[in-house]
PDB file of N, CA and C in Angstrom:
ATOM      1  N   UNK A   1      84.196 130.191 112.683  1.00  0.00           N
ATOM      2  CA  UNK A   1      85.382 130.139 111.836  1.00  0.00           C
ATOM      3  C   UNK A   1      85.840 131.565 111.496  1.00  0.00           C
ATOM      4  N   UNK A   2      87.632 131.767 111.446  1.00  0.00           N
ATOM      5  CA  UNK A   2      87.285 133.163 111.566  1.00  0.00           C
ATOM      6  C   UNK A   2      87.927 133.411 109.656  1.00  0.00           C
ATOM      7  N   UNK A   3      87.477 134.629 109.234  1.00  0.00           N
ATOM      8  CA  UNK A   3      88.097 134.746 107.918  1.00  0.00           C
ATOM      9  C   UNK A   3      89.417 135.495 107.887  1.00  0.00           C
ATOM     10  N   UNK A   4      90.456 135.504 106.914  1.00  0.00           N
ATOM     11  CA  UNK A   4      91.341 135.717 107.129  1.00  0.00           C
ATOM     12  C   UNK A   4      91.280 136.717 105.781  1.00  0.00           C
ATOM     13  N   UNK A   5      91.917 138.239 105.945  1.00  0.00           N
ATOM     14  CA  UNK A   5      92.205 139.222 104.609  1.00  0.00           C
ATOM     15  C   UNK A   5      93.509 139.698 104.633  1.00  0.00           C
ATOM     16  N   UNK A   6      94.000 139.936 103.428  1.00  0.00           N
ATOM     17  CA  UNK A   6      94.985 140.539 103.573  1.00  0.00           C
ATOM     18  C   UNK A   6      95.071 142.115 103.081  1.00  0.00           C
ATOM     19  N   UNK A   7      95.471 142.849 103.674  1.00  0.00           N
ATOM     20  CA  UNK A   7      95.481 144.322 103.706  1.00  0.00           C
ATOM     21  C   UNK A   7      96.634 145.164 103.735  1.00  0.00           C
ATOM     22  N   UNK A   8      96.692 146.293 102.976  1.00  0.00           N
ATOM     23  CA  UNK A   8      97.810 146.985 102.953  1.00  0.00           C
ATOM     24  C   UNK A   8      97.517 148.405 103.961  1.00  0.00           C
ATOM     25  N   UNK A   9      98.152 148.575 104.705  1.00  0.00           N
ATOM     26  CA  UNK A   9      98.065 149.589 106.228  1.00  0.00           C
ATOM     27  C   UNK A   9      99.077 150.194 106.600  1.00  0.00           C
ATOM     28  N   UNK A  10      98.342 151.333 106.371  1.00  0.00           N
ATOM     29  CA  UNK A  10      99.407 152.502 106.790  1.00  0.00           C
ATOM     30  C   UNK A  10      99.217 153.222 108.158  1.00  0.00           C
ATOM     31  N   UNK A  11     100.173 153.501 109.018  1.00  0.00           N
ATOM     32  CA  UNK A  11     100.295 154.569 110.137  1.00  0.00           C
ATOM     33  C   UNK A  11      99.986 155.413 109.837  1.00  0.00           C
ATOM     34  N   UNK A  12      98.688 156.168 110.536  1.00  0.00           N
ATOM     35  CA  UNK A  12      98.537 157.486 110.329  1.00  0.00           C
ATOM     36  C   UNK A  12      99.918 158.228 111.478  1.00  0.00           C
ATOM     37  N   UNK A  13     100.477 159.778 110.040  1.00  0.00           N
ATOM     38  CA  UNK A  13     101.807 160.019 111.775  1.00  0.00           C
ATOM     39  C   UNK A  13     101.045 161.339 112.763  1.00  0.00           C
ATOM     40  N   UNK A  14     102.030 161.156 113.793  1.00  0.00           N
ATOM     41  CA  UNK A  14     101.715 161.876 114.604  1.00  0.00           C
ATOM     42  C   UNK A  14     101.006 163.637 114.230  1.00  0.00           C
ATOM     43  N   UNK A  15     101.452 163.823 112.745  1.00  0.00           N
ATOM     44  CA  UNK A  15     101.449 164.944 112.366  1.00  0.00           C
ATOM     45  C   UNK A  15      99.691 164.923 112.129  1.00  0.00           C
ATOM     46  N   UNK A  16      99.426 163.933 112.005  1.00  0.00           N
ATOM     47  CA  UNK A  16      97.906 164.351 111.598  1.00  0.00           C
ATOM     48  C   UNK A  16      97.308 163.563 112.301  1.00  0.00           C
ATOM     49  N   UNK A  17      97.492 163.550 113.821  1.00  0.00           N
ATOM     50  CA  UNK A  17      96.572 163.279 114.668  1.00  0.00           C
ATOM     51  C   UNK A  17      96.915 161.497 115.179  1.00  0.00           C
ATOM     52  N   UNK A  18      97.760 160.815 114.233  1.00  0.00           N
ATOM     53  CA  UNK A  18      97.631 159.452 114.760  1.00  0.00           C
ATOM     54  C   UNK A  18      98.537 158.660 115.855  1.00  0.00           C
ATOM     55  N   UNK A  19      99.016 157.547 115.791  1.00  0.00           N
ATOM     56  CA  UNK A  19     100.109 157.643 116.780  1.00  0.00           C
ATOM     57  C   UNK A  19     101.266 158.298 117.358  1.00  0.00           C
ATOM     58  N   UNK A  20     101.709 158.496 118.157  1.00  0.00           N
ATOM     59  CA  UNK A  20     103.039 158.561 118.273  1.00  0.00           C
ATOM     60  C   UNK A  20     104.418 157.847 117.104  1.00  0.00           C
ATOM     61  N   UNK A  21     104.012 156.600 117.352  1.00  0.00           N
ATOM     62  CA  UNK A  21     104.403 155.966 116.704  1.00  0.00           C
ATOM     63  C   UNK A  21     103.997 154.943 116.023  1.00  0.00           C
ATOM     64  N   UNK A  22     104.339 154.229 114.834  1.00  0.00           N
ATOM     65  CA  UNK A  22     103.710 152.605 114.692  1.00  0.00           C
ATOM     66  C   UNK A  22     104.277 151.737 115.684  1.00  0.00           C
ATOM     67  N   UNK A  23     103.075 150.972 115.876  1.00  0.00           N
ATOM     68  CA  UNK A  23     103.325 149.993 116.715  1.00  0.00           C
ATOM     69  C   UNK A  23     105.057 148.875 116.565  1.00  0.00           C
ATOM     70  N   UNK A  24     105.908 148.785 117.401  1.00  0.00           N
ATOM     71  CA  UNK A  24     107.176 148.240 117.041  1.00  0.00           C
ATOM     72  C   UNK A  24     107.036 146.952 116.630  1.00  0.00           C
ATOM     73  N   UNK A  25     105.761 145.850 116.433  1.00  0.00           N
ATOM     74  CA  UNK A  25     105.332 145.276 115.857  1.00  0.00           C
ATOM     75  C   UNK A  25     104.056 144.458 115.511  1.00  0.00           C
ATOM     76  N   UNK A  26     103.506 145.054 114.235  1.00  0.00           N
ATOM     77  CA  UNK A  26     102.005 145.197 113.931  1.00  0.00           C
ATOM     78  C   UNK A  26     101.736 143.533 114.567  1.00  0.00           C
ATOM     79  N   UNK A  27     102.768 142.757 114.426  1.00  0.00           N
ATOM     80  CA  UNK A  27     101.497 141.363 114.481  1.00  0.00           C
ATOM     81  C   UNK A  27     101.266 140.855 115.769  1.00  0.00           C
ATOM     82  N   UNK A  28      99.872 140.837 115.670  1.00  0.00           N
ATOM     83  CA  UNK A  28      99.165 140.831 116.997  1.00  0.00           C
ATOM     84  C   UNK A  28      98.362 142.036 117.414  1.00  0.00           C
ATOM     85  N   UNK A  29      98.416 143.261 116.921  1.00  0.00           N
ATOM     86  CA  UNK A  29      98.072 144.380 116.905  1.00  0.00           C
ATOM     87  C   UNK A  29      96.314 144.355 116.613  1.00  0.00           C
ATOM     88  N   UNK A  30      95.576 144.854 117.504  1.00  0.00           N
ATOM     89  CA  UNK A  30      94.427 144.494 117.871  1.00  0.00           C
ATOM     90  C   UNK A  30      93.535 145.673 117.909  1.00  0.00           C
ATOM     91  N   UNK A  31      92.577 146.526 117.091  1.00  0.00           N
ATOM     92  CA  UNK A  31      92.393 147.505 117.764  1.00  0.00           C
ATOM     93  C   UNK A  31      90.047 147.718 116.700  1.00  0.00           C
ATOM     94  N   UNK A  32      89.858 148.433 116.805  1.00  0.00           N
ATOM     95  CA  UNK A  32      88.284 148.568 116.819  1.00  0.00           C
ATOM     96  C   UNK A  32      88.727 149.263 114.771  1.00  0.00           C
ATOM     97  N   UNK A  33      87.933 148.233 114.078  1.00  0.00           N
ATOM     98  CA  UNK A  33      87.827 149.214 112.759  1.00  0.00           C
ATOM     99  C   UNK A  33      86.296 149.598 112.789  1.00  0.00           C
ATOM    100  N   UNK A  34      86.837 151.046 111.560  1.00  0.00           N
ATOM    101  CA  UNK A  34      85.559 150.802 110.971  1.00  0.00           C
ATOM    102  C   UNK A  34      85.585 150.630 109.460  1.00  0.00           C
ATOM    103  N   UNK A  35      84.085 150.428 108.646  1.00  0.00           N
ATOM    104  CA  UNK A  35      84.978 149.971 107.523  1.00  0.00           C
ATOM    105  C   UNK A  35      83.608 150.612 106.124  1.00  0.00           C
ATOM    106  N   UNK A  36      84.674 150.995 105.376  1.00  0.00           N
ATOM    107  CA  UNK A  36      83.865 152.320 104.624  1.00  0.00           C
ATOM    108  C   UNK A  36      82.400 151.655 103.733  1.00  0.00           C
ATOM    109  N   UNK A  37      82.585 150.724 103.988  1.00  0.00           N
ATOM    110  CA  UNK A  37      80.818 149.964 103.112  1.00  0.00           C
ATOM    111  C   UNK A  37      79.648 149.381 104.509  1.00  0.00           C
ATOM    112  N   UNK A  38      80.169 149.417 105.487  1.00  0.00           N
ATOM    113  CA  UNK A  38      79.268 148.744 106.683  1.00  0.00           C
ATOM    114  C   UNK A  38      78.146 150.400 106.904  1.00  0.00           C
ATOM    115  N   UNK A  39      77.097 149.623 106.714  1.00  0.00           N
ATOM    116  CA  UNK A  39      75.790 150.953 106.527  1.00  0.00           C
ATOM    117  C   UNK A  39      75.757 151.135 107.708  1.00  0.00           C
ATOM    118  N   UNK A  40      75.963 150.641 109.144  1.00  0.00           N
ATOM    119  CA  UNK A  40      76.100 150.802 110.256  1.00  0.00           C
ATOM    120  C   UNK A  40      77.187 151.524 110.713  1.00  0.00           C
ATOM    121  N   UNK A  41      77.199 152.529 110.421  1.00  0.00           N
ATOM    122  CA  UNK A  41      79.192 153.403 110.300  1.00  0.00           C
ATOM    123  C   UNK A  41      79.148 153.374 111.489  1.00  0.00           C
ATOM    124  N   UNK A  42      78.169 154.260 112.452  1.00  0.00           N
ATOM    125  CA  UNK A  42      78.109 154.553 114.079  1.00  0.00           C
ATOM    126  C   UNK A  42      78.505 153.634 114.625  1.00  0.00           C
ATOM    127  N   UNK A  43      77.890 152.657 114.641  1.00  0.00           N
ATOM    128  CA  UNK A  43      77.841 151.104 115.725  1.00  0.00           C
ATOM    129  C   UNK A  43      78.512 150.190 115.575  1.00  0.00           C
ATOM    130  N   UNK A  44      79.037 149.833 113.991  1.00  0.00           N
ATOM    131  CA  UNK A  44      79.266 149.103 113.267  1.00  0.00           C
ATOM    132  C   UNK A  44      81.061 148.961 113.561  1.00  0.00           C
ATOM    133  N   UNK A  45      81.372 149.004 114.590  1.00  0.00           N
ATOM    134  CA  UNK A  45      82.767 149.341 115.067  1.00  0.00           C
ATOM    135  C   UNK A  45      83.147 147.684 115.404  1.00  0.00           C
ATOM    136  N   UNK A  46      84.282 146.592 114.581  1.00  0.00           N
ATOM    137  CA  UNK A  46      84.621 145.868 114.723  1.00  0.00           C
ATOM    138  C   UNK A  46      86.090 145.983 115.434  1.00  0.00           C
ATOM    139  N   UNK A  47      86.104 144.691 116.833  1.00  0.00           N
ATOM    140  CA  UNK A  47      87.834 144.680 116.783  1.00  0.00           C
ATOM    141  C   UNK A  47      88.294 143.930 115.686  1.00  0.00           C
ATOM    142  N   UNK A  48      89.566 144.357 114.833  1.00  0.00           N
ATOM    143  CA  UNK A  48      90.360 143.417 113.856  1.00  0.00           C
ATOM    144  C   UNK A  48      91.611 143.173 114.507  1.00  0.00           C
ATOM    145  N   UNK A  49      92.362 141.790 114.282  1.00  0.00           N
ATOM    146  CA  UNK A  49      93.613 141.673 114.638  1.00  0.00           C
ATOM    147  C   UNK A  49      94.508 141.617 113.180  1.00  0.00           C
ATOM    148  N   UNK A  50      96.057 141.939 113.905  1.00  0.00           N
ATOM    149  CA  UNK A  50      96.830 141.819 112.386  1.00  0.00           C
ATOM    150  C   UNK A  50      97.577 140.306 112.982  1.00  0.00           C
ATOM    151  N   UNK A  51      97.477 139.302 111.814  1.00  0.00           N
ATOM    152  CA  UNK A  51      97.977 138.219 112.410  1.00  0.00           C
ATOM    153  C   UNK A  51      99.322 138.100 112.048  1.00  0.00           C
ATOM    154  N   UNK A  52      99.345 138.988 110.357  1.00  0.00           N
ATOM    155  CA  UNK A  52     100.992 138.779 110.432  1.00  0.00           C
ATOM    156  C   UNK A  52     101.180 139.725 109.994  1.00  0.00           C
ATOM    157  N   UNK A  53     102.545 140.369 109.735  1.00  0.00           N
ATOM    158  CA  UNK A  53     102.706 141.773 109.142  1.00  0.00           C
ATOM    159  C   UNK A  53     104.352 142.118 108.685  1.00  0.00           C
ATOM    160  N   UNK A  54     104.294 142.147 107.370  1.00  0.00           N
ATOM    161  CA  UNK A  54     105.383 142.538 107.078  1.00  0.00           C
ATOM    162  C   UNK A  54     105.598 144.212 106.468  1.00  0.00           C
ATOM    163  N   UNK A  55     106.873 144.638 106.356  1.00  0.00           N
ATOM    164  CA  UNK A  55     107.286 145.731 106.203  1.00  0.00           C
ATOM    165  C   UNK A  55     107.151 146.311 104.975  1.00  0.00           C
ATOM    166  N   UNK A  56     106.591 147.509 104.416  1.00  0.00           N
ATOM    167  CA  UNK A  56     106.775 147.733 103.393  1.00  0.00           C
ATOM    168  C   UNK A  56     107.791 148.969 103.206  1.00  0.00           C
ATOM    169  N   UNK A  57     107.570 149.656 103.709  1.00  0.00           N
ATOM    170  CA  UNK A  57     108.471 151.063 103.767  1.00  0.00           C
ATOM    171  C   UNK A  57     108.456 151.490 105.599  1.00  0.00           C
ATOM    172  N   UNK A  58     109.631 151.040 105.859  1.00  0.00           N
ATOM    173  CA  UNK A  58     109.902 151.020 107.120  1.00  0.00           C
ATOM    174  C   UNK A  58     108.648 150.487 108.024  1.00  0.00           C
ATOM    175  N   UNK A  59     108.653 150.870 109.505  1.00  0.00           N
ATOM    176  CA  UNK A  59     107.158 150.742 109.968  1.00  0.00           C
ATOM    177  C   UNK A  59     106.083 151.636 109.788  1.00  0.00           C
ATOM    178  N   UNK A  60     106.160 152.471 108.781  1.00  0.00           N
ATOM    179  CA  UNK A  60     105.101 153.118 108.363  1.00  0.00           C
ATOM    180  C   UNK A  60     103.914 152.470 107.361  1.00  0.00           C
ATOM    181  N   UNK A  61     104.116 151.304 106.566  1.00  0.00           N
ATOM    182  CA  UNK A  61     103.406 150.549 106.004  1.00  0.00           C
ATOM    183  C   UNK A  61     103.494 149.098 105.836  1.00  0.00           C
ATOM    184  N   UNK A  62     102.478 148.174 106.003  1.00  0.00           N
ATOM    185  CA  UNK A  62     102.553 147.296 106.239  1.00  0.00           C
ATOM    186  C   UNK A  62     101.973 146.549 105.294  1.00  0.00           C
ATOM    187  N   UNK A  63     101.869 145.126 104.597  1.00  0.00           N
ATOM    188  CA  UNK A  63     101.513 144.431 104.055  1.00  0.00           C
ATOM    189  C   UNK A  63     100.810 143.359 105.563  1.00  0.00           C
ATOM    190  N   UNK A  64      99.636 143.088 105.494  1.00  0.00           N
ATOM    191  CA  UNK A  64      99.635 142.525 106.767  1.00  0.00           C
ATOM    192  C   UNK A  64      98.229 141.426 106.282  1.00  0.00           C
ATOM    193  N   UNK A  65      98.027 139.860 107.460  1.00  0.00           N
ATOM    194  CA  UNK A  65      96.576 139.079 107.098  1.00  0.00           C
ATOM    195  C   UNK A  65      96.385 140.229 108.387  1.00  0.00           C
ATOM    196  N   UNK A  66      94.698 139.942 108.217  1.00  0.00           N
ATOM    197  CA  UNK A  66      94.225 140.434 109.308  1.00  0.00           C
ATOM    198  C   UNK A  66      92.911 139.719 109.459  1.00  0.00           C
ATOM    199  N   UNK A  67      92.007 139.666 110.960  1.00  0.00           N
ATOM    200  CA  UNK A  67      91.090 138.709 110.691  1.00  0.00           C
ATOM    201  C   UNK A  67      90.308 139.626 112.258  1.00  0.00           C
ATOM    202  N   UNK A  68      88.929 139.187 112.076  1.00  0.00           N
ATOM    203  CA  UNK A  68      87.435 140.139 112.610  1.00  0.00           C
ATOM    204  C   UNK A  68      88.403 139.141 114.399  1.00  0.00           C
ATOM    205  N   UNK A  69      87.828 139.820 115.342  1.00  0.00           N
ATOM    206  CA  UNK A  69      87.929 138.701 116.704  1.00  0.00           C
ATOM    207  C   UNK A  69      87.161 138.043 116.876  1.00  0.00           C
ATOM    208  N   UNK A  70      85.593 138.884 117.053  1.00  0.00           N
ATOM    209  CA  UNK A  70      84.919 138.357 117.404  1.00  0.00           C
ATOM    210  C   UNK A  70      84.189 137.601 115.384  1.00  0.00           C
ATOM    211  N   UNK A  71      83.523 136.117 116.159  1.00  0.00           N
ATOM    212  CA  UNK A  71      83.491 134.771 114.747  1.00  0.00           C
ATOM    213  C   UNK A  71      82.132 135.189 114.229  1.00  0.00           C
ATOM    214  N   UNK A  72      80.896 135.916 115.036  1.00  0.00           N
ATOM    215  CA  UNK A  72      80.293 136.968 114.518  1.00  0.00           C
ATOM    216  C   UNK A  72      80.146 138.042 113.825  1.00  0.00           C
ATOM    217  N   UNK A  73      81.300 138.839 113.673  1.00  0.00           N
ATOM    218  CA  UNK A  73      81.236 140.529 112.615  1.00  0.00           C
ATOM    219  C   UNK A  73      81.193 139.696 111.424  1.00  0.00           C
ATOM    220  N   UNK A  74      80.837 140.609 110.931  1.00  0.00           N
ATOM    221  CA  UNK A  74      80.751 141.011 109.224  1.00  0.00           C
ATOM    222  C   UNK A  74      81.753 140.457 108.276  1.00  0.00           C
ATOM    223  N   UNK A  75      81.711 139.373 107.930  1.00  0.00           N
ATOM    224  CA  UNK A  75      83.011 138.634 107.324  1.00  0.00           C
ATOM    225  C   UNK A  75      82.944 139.052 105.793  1.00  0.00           C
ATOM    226  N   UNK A  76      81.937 139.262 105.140  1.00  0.00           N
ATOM    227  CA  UNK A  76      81.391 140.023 104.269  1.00  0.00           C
ATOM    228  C   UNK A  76      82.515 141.612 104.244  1.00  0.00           C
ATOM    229  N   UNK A  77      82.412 141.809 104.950  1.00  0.00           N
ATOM    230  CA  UNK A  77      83.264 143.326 104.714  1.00  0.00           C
ATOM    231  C   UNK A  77      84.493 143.004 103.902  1.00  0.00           C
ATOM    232  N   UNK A  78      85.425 141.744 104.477  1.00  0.00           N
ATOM    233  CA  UNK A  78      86.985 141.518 104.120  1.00  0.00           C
ATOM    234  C   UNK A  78      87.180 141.768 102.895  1.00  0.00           C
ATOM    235  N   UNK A  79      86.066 142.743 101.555  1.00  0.00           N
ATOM    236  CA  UNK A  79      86.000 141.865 100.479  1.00  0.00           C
ATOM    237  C   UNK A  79      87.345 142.769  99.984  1.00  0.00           C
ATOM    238  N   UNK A  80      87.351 142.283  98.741  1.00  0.00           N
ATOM    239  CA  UNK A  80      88.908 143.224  97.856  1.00  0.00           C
ATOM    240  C   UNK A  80      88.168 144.440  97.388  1.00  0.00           C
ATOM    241  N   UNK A  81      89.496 145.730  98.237  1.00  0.00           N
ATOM    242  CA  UNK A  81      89.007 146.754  97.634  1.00  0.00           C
ATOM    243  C   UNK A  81      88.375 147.580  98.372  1.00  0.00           C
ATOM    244  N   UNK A  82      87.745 147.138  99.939  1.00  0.00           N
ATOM    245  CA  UNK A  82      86.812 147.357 100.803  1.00  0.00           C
ATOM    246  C   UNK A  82      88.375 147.900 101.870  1.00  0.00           C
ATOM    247  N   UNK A  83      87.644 149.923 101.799  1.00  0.00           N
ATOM    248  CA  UNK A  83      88.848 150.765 102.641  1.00  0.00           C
ATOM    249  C   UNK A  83      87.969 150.870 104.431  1.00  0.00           C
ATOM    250  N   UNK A  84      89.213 150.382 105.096  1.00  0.00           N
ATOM    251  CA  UNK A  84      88.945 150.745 106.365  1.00  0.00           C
ATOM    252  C   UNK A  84      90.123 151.176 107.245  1.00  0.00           C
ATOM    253  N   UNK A  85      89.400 152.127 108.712  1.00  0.00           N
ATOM    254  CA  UNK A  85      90.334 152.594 109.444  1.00  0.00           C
ATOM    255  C   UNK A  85      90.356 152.265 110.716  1.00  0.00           C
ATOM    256  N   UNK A  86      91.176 152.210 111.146  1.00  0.00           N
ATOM    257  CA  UNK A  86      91.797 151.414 112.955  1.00  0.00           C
ATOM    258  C   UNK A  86      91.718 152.569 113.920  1.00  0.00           C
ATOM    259  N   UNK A  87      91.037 152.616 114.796  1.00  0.00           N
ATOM    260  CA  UNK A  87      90.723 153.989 115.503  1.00  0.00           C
ATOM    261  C   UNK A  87      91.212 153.553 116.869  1.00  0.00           C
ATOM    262  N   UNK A  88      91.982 154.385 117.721  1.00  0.00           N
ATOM    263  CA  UNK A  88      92.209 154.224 119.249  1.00  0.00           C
ATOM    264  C   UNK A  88      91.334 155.151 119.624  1.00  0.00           C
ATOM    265  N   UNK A  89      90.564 154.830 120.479  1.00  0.00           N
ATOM    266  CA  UNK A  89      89.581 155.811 121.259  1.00  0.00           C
ATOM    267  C   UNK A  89      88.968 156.906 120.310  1.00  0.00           C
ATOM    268  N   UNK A  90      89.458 157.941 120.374  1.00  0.00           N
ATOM    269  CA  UNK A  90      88.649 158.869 118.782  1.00  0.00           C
ATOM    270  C   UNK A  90      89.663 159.252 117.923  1.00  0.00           C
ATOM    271  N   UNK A  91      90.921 158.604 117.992  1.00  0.00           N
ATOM    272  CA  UNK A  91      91.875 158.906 117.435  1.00  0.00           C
ATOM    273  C   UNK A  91      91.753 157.506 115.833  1.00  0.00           C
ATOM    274  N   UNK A  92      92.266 158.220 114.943  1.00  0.00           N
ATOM    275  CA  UNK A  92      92.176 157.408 113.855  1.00  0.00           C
ATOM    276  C   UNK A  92      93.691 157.353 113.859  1.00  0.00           C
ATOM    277  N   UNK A  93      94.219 155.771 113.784  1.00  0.00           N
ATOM    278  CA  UNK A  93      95.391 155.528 113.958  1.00  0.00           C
ATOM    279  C   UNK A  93      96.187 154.872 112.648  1.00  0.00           C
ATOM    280  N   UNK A  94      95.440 154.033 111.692  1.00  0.00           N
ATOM    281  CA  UNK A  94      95.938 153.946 110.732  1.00  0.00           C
ATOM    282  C   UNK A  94      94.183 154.003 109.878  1.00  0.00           C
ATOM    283  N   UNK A  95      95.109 153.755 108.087  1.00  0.00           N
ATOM    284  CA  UNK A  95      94.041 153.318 106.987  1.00  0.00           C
ATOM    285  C   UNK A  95      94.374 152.008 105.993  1.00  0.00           C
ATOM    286  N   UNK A  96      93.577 151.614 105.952  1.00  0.00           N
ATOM    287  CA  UNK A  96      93.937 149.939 105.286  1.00  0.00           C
ATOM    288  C   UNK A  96      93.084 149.882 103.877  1.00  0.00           C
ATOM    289  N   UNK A  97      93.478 148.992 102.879  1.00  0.00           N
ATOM    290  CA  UNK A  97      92.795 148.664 101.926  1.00  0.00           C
ATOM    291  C   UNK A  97      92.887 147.059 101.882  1.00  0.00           C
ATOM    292  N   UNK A  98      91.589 146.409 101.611  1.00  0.00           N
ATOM    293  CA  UNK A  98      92.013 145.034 101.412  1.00  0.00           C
ATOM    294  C   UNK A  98      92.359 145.071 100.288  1.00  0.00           C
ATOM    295  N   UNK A  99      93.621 143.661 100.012  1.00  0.00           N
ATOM    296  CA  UNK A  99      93.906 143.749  98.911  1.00  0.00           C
ATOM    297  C   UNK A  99      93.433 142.413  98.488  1.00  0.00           C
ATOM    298  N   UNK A 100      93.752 141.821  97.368  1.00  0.00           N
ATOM    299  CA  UNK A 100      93.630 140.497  96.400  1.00  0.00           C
ATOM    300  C   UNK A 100      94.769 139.689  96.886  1.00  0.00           C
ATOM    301  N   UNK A 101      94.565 138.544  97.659  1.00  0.00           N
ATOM    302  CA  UNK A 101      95.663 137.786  98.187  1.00  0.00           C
ATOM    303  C   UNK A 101      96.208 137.087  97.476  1.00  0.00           C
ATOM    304  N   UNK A 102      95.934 136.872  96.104  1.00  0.00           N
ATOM    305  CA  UNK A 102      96.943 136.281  94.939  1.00  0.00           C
ATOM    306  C   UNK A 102      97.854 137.479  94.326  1.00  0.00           C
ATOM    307  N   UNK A 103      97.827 138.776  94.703  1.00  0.00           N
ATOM    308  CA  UNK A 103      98.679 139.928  94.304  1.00  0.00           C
ATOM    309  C   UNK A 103     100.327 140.039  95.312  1.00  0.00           C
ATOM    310  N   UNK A 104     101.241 139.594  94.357  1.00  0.00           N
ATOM    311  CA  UNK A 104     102.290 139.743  95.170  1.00  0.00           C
ATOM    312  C   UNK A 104     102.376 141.149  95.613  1.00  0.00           C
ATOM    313  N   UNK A 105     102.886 141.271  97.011  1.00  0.00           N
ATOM    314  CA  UNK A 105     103.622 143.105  97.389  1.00  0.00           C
ATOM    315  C   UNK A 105     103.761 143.842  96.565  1.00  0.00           C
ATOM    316  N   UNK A 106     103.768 145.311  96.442  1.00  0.00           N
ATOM    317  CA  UNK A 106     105.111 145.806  95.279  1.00  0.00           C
ATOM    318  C   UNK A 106     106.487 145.718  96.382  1.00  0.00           C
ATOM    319  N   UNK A 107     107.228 145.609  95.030  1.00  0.00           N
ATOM    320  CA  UNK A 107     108.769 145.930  95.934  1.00  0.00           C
ATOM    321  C   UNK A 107     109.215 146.992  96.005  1.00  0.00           C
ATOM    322  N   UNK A 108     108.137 148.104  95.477  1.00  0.00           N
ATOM    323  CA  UNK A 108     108.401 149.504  95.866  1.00  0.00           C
ATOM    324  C   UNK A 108     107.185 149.808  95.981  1.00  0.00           C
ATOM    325  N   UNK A 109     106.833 151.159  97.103  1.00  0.00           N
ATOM    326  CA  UNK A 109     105.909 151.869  97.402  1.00  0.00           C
ATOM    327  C   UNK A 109     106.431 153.628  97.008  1.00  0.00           C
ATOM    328  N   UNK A 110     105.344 154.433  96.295  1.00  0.00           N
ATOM    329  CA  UNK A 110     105.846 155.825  96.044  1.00  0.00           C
ATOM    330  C   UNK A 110     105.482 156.288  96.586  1.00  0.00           C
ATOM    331  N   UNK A 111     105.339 157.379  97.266  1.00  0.00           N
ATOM    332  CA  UNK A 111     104.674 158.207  97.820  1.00  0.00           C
ATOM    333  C   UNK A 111     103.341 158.542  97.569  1.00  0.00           C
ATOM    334  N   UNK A 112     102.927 158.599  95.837  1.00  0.00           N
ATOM    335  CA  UNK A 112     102.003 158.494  95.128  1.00  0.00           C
ATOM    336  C   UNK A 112     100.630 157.502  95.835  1.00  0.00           C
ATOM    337  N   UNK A 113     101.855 156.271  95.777  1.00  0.00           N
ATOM    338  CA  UNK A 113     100.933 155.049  96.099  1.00  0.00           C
ATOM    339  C   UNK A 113     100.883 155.542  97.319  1.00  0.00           C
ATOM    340  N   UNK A 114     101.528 155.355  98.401  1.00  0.00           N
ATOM    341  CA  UNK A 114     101.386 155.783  99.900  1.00  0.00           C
ATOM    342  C   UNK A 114      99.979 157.102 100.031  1.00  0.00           C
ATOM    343  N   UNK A 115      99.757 158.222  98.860  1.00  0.00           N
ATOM    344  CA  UNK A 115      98.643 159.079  99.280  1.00  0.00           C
ATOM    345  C   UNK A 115      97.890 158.612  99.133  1.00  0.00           C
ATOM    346  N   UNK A 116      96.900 157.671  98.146  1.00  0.00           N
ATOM    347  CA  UNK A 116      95.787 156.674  97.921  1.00  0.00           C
ATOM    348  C   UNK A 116      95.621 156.428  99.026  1.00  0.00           C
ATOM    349  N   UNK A 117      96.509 155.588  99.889  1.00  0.00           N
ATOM    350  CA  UNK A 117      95.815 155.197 101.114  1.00  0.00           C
ATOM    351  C   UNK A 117      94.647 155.928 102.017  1.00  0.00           C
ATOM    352  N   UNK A 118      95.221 157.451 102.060  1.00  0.00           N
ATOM    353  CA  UNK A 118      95.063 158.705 102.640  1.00  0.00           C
ATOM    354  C   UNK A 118      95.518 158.514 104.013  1.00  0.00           C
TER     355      UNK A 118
END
């Protein structure tokens, strides 16, 4: 059974190493996390998918569910609050926070909020 989280995810930009671009659309977007409480940091490399994803401030941030592929990883990780990052090859491509899925969006993001992410 797979678990389902919802997470707030940001594009890392090109300026500091991450994509080119954000993906032209996160859902379905598939790539290896890692995730800042798994004591296994080295190995401990899960694929996550984004199943849905909406816009928060252009395609640079996303409100998105996201869920492990494989029905084995660490479902335990999804918890609220628990920061992880989406890596292409050694490139770190975005950073996510799970959030509390009874928390509506904000309808604004500041920049403020946008550095937390890192």
């Amino acid at each position: 059974m797979h678990h389902e989280a919802r997470a707030i995810i940001r594009w890392v930009p090109a300026s500091r190493g991450g994509r080119q671009q954000p993906p032209p659309s996160a859902q379905g977007y598939t790539a290896p996390a890692r995730f800042e409480s798994d004591p296994q940091e080295h190995r401990g490399v899960w694929s996550v998918r984004v199943i849905q994803a909406k816009s928060l401030r252009g395609a640079e941030l996303i409100d998105a569910e996201i869920q492990f592929v494989m029905p084995n990883a660490p479902h335990d990780l999804l918890k609220e609050g628990e920061r992880f990052e989406f890596v292409e090859g050694r490139k770190v491509v975005a950073k996510g926070v799970v959030m509390p899925s009874s928390l509506a969006p904000p309808s604004e993001i500041s920049d403020f909020d946008v550095a937390l992410l890192g």
